[in-house]
PDB file of N, CA and C in Angstrom:
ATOM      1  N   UNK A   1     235.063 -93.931 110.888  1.00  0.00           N
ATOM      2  CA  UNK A   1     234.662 -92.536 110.807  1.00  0.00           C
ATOM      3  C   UNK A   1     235.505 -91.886 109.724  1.00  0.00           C
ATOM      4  N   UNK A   2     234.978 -91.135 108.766  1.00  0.00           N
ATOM      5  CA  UNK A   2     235.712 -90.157 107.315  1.00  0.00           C
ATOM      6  C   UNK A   2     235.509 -88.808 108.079  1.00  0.00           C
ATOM      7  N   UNK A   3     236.296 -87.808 108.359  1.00  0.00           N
ATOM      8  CA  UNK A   3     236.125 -86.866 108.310  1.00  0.00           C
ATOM      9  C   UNK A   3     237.287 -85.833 107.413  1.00  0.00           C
ATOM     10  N   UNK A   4     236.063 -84.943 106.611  1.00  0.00           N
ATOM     11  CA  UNK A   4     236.800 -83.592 105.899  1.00  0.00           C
ATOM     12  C   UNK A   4     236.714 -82.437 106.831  1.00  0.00           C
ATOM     13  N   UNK A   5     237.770 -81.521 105.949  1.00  0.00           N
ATOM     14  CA  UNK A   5     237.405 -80.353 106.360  1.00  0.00           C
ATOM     15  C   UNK A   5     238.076 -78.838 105.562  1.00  0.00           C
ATOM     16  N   UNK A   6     237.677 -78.080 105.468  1.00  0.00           N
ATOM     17  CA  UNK A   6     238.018 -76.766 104.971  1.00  0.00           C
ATOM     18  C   UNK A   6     237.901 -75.629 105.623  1.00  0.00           C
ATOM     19  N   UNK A   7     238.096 -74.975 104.943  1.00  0.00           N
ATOM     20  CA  UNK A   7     238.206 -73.282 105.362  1.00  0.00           C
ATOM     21  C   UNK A   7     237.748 -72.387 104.346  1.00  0.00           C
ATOM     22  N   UNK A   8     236.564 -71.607 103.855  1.00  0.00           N
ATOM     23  CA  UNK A   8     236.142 -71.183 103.409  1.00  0.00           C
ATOM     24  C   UNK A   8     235.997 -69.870 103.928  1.00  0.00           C
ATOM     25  N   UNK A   9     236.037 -68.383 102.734  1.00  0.00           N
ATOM     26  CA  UNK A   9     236.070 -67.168 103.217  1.00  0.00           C
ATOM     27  C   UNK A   9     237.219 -66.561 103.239  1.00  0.00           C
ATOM     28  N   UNK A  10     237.158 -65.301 103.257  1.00  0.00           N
ATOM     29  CA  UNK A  10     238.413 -64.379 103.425  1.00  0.00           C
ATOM     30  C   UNK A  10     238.728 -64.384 104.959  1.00  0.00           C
ATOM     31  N   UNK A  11     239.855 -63.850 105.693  1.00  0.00           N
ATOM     32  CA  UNK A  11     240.617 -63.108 106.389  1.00  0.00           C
ATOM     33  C   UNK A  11     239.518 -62.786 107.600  1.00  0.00           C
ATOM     34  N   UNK A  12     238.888 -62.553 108.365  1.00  0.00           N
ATOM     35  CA  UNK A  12     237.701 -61.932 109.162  1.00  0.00           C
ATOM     36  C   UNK A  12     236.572 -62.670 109.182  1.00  0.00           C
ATOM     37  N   UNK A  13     236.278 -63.131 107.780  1.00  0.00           N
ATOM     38  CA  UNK A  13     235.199 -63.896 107.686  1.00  0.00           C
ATOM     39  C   UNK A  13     235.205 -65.671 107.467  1.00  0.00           C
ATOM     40  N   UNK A  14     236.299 -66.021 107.511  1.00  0.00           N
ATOM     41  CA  UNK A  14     236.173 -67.168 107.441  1.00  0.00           C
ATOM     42  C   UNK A  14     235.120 -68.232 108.263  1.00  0.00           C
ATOM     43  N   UNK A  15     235.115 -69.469 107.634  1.00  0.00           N
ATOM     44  CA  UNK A  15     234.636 -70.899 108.015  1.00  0.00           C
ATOM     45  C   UNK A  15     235.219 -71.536 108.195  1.00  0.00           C
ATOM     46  N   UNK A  16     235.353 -72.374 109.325  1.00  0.00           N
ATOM     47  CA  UNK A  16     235.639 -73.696 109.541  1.00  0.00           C
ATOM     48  C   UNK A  16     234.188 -74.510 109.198  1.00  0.00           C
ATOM     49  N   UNK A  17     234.775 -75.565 108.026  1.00  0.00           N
ATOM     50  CA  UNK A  17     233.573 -76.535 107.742  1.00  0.00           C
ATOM     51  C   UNK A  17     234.129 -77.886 108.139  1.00  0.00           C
ATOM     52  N   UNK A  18     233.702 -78.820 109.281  1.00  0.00           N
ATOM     53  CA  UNK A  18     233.773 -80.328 109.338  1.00  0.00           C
ATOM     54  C   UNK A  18     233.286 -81.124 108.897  1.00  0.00           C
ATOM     55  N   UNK A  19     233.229 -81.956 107.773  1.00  0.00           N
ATOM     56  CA  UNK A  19     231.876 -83.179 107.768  1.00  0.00           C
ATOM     57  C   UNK A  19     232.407 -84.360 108.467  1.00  0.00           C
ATOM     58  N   UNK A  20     231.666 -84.619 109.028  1.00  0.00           N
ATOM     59  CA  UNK A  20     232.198 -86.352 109.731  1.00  0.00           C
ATOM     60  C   UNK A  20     231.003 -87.251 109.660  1.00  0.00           C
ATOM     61  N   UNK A  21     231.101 -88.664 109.079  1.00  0.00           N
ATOM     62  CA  UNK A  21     230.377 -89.658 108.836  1.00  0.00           C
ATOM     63  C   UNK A  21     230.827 -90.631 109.006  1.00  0.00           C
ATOM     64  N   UNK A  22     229.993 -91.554 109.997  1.00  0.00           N
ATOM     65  CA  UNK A  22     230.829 -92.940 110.364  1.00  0.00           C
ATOM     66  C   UNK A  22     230.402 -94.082 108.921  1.00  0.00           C
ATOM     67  N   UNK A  23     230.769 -94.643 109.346  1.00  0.00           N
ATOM     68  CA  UNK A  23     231.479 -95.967 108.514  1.00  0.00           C
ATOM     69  C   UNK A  23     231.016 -97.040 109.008  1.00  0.00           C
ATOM     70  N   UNK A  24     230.048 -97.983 107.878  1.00  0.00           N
ATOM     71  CA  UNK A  24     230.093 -99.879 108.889  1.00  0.00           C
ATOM     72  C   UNK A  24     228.937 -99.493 110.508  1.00  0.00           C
ATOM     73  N   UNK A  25     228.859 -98.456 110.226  1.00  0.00           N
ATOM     74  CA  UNK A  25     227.710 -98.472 111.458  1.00  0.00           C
ATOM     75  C   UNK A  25     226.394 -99.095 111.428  1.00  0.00           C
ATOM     76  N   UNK A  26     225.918 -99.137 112.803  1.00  0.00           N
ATOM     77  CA  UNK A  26     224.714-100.553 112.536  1.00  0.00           C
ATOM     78  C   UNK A  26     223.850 -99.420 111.406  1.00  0.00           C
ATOM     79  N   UNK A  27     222.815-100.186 111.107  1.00  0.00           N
ATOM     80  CA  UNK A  27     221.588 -99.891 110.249  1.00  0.00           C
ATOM     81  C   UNK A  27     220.644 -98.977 111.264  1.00  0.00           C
ATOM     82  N   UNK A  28     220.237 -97.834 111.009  1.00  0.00           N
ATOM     83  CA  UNK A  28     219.054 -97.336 112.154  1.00  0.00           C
ATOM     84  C   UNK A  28     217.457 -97.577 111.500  1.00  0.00           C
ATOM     85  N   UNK A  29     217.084 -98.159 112.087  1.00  0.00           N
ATOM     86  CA  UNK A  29     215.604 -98.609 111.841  1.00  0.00           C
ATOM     87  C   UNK A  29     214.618 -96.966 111.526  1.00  0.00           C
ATOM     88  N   UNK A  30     214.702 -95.908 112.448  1.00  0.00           N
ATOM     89  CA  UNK A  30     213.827 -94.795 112.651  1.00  0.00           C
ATOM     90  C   UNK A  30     214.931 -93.782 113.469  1.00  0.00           C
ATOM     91  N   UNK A  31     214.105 -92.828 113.013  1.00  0.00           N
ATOM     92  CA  UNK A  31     215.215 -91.465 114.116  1.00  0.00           C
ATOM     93  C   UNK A  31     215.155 -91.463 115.004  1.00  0.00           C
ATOM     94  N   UNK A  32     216.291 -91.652 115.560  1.00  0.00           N
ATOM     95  CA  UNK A  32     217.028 -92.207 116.827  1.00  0.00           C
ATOM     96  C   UNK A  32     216.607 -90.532 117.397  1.00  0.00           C
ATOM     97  N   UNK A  33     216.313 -90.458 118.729  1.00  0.00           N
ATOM     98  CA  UNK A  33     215.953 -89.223 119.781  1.00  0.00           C
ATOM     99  C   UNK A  33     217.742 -89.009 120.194  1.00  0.00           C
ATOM    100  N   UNK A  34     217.715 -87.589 120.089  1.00  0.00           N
ATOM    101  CA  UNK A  34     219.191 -87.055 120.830  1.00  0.00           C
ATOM    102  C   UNK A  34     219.676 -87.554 122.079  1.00  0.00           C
ATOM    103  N   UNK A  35     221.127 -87.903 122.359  1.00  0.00           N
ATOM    104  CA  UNK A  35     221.822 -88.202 123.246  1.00  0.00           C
ATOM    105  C   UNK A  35     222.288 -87.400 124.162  1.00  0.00           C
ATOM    106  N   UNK A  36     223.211 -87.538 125.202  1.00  0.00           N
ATOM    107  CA  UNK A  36     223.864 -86.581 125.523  1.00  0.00           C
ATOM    108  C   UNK A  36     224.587 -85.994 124.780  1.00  0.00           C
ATOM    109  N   UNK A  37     225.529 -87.058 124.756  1.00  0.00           N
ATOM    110  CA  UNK A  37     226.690 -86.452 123.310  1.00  0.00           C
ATOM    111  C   UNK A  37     226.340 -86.119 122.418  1.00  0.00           C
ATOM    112  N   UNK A  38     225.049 -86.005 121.987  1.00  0.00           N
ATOM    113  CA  UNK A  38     224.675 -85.013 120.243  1.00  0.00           C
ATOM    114  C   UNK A  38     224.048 -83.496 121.139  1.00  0.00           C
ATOM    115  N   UNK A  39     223.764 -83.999 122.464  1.00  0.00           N
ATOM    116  CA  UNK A  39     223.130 -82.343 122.685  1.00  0.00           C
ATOM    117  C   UNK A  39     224.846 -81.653 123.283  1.00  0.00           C
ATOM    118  N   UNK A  40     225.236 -82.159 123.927  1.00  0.00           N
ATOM    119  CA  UNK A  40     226.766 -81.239 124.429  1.00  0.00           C
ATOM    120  C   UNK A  40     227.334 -81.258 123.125  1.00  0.00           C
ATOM    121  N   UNK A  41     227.468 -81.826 121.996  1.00  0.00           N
ATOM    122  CA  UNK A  41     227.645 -81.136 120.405  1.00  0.00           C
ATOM    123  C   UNK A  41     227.363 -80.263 120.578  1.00  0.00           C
ATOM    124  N   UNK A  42     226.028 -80.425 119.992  1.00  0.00           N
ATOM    125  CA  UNK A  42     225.077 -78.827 119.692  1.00  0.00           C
ATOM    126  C   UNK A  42     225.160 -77.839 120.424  1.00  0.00           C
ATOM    127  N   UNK A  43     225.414 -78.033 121.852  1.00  0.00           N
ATOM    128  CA  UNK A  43     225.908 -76.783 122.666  1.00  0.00           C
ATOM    129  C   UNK A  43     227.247 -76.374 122.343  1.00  0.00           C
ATOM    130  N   UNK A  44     227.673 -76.761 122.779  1.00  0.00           N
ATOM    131  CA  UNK A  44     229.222 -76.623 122.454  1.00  0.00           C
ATOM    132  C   UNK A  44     229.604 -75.879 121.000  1.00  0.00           C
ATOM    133  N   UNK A  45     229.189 -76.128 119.727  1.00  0.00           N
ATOM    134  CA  UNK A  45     229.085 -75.596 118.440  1.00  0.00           C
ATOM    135  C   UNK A  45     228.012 -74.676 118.349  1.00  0.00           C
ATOM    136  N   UNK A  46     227.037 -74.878 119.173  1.00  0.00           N
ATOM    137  CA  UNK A  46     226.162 -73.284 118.707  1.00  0.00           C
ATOM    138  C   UNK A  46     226.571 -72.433 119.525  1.00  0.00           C
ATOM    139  N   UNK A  47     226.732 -72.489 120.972  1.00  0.00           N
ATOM    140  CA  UNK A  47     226.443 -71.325 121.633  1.00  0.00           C
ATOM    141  C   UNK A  47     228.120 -71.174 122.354  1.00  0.00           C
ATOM    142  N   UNK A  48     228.457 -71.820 122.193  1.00  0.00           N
ATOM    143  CA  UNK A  48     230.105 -71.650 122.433  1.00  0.00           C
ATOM    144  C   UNK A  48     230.862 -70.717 121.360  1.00  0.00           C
ATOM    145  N   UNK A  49     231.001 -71.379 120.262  1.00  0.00           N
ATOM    146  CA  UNK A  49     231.599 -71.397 119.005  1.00  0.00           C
ATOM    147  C   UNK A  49     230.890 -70.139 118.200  1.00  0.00           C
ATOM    148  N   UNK A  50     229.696 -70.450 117.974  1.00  0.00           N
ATOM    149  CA  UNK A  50     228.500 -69.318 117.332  1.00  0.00           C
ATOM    150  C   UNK A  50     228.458 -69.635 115.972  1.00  0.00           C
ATOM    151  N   UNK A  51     228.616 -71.344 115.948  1.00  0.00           N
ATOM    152  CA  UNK A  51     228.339 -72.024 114.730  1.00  0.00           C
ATOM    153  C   UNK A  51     227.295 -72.570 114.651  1.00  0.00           C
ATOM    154  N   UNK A  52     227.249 -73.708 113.288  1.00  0.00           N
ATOM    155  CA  UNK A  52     225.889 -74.356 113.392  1.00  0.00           C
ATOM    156  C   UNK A  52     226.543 -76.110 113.143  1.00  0.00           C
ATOM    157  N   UNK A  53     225.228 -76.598 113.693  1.00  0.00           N
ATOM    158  CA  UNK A  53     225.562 -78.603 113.504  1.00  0.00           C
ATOM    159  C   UNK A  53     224.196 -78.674 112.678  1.00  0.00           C
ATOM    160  N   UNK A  54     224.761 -79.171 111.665  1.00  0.00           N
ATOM    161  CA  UNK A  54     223.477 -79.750 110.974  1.00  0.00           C
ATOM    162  C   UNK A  54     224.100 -81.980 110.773  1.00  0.00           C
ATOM    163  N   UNK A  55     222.803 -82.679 112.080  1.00  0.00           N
ATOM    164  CA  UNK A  55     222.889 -83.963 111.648  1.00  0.00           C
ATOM    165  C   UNK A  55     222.004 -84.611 111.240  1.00  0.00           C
ATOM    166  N   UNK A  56     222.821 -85.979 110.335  1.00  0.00           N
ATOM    167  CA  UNK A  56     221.646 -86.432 109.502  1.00  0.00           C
ATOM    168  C   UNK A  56     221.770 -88.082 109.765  1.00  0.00           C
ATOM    169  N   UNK A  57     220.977 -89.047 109.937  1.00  0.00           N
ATOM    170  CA  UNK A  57     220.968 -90.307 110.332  1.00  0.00           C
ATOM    171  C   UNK A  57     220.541 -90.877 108.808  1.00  0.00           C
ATOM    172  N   UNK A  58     221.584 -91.700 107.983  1.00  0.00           N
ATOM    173  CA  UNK A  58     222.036 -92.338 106.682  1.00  0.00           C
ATOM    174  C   UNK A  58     222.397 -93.459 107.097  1.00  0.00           C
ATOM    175  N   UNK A  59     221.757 -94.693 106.213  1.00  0.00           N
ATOM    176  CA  UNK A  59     221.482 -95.880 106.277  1.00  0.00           C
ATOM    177  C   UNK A  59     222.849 -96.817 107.118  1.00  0.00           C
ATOM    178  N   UNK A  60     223.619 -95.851 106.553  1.00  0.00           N
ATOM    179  CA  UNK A  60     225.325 -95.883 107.289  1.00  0.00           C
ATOM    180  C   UNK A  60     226.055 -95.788 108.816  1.00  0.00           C
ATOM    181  N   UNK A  61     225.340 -94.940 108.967  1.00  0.00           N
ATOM    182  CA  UNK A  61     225.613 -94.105 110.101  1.00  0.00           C
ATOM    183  C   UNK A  61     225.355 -92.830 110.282  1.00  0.00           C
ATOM    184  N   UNK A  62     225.918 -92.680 111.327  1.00  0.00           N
ATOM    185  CA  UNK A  62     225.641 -90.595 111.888  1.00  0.00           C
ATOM    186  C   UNK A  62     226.409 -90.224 110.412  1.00  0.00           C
ATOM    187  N   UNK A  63     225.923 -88.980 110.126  1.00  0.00           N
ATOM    188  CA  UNK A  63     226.915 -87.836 109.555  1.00  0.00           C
ATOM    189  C   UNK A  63     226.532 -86.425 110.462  1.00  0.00           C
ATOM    190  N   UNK A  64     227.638 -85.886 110.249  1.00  0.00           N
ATOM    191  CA  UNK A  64     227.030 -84.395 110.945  1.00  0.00           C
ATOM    192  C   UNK A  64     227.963 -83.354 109.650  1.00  0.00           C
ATOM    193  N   UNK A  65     227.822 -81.811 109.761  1.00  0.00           N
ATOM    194  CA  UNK A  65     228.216 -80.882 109.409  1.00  0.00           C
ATOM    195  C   UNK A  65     228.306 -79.804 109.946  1.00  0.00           C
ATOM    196  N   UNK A  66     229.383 -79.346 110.793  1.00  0.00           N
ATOM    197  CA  UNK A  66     229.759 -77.724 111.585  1.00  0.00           C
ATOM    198  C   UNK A  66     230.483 -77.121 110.968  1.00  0.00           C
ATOM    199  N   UNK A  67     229.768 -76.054 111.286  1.00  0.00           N
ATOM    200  CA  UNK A  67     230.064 -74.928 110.349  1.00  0.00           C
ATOM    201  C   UNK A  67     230.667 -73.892 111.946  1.00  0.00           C
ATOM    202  N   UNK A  68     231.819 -73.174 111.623  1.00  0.00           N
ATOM    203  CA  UNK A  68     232.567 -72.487 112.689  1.00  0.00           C
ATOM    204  C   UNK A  68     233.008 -71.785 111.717  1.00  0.00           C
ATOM    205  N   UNK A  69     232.411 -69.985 112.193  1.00  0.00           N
ATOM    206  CA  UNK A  69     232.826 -68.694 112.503  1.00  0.00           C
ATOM    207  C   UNK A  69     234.692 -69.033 112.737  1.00  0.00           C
ATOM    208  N   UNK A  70     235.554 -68.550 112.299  1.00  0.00           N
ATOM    209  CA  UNK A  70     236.655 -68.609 112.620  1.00  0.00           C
ATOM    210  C   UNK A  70     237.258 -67.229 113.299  1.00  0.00           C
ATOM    211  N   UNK A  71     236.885 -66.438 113.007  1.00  0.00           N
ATOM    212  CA  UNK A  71     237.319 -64.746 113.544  1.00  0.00           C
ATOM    213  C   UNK A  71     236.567 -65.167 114.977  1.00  0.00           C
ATOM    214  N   UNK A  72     235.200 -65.305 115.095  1.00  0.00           N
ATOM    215  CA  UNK A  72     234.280 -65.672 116.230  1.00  0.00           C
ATOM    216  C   UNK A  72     235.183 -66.032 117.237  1.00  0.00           C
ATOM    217  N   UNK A  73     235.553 -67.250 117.100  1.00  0.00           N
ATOM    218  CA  UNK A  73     235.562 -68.032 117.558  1.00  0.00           C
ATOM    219  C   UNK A  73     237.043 -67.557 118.577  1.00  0.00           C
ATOM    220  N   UNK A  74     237.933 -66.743 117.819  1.00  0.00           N
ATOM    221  CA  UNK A  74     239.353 -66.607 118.264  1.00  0.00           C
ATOM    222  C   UNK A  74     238.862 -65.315 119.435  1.00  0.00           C
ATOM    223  N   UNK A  75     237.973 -64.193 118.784  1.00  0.00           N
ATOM    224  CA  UNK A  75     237.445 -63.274 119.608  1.00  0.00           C
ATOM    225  C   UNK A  75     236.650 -64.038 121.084  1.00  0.00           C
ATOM    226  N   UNK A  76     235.994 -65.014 121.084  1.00  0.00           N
ATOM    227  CA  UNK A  76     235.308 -65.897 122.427  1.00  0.00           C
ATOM    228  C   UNK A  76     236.716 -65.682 123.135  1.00  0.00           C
ATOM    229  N   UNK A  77     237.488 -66.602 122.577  1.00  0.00           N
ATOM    230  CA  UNK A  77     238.734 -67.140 123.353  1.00  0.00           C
ATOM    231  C   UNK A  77     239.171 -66.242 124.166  1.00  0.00           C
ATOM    232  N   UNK A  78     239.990 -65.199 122.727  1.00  0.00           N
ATOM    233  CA  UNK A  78     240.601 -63.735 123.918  1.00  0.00           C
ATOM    234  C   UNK A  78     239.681 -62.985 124.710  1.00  0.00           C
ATOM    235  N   UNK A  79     238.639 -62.495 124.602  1.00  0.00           N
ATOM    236  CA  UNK A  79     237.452 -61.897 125.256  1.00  0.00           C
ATOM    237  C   UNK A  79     237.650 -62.711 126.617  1.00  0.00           C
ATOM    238  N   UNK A  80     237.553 -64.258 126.766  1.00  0.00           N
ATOM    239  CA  UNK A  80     237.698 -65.075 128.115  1.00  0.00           C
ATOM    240  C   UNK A  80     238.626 -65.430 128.610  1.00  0.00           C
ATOM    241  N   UNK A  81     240.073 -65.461 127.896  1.00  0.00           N
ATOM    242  CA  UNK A  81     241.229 -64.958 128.375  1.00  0.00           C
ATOM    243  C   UNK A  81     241.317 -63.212 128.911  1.00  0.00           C
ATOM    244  N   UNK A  82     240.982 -62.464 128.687  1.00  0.00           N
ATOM    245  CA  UNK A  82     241.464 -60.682 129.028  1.00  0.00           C
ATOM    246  C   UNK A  82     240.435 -61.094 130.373  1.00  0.00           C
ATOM    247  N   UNK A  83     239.491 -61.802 130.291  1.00  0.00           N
ATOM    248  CA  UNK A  83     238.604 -61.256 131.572  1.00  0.00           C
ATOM    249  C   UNK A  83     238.803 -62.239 132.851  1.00  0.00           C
ATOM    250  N   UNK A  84     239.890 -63.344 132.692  1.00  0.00           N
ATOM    251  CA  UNK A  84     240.058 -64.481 133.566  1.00  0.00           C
ATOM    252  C   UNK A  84     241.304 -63.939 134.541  1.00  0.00           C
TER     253      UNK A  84
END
């Protein structure tokens, strides 16, 4: 597995960007139907986070790309910390 990552944006508005792509993975014949683990992704990064997953199935392996709200994301947290 390669994974990057950055931070894009000012102060308030920032991004968290991940790419992760495996490596040496088998060959996929046709698009493989979602798993658990790619849908608790996608939950977890869209409606948690209030980001986005964009994945793509390459002769290689999985790649994916999340994109994370960074201000968002700290506001979820404390918002569910003050109210716990």
């Amino acid at each position: 597995m390669q994974v990057d990552w950055q931070v894009s944006g000012e102060q308030g508005d920032g991004l968290l960007i991940i790419d992760g792509c495996e490596l040496g993975g088998p060959s996929l014949p046709a698009q493989p139907s979602p798993g658990f683990g790619s849908r608790l992704l996608r939950q977890a990064i869209t409606h948690e986070l209030g980001g986005e997953l964009a994945a793509r199935f390459e002769p290689e392996g999985v790649c994916c790309t999340m994109t994370i709200p960074i201000e968002s994301a700290g506001r979820r947290r404390q918002a569910g910390g003050a109210s716990a």
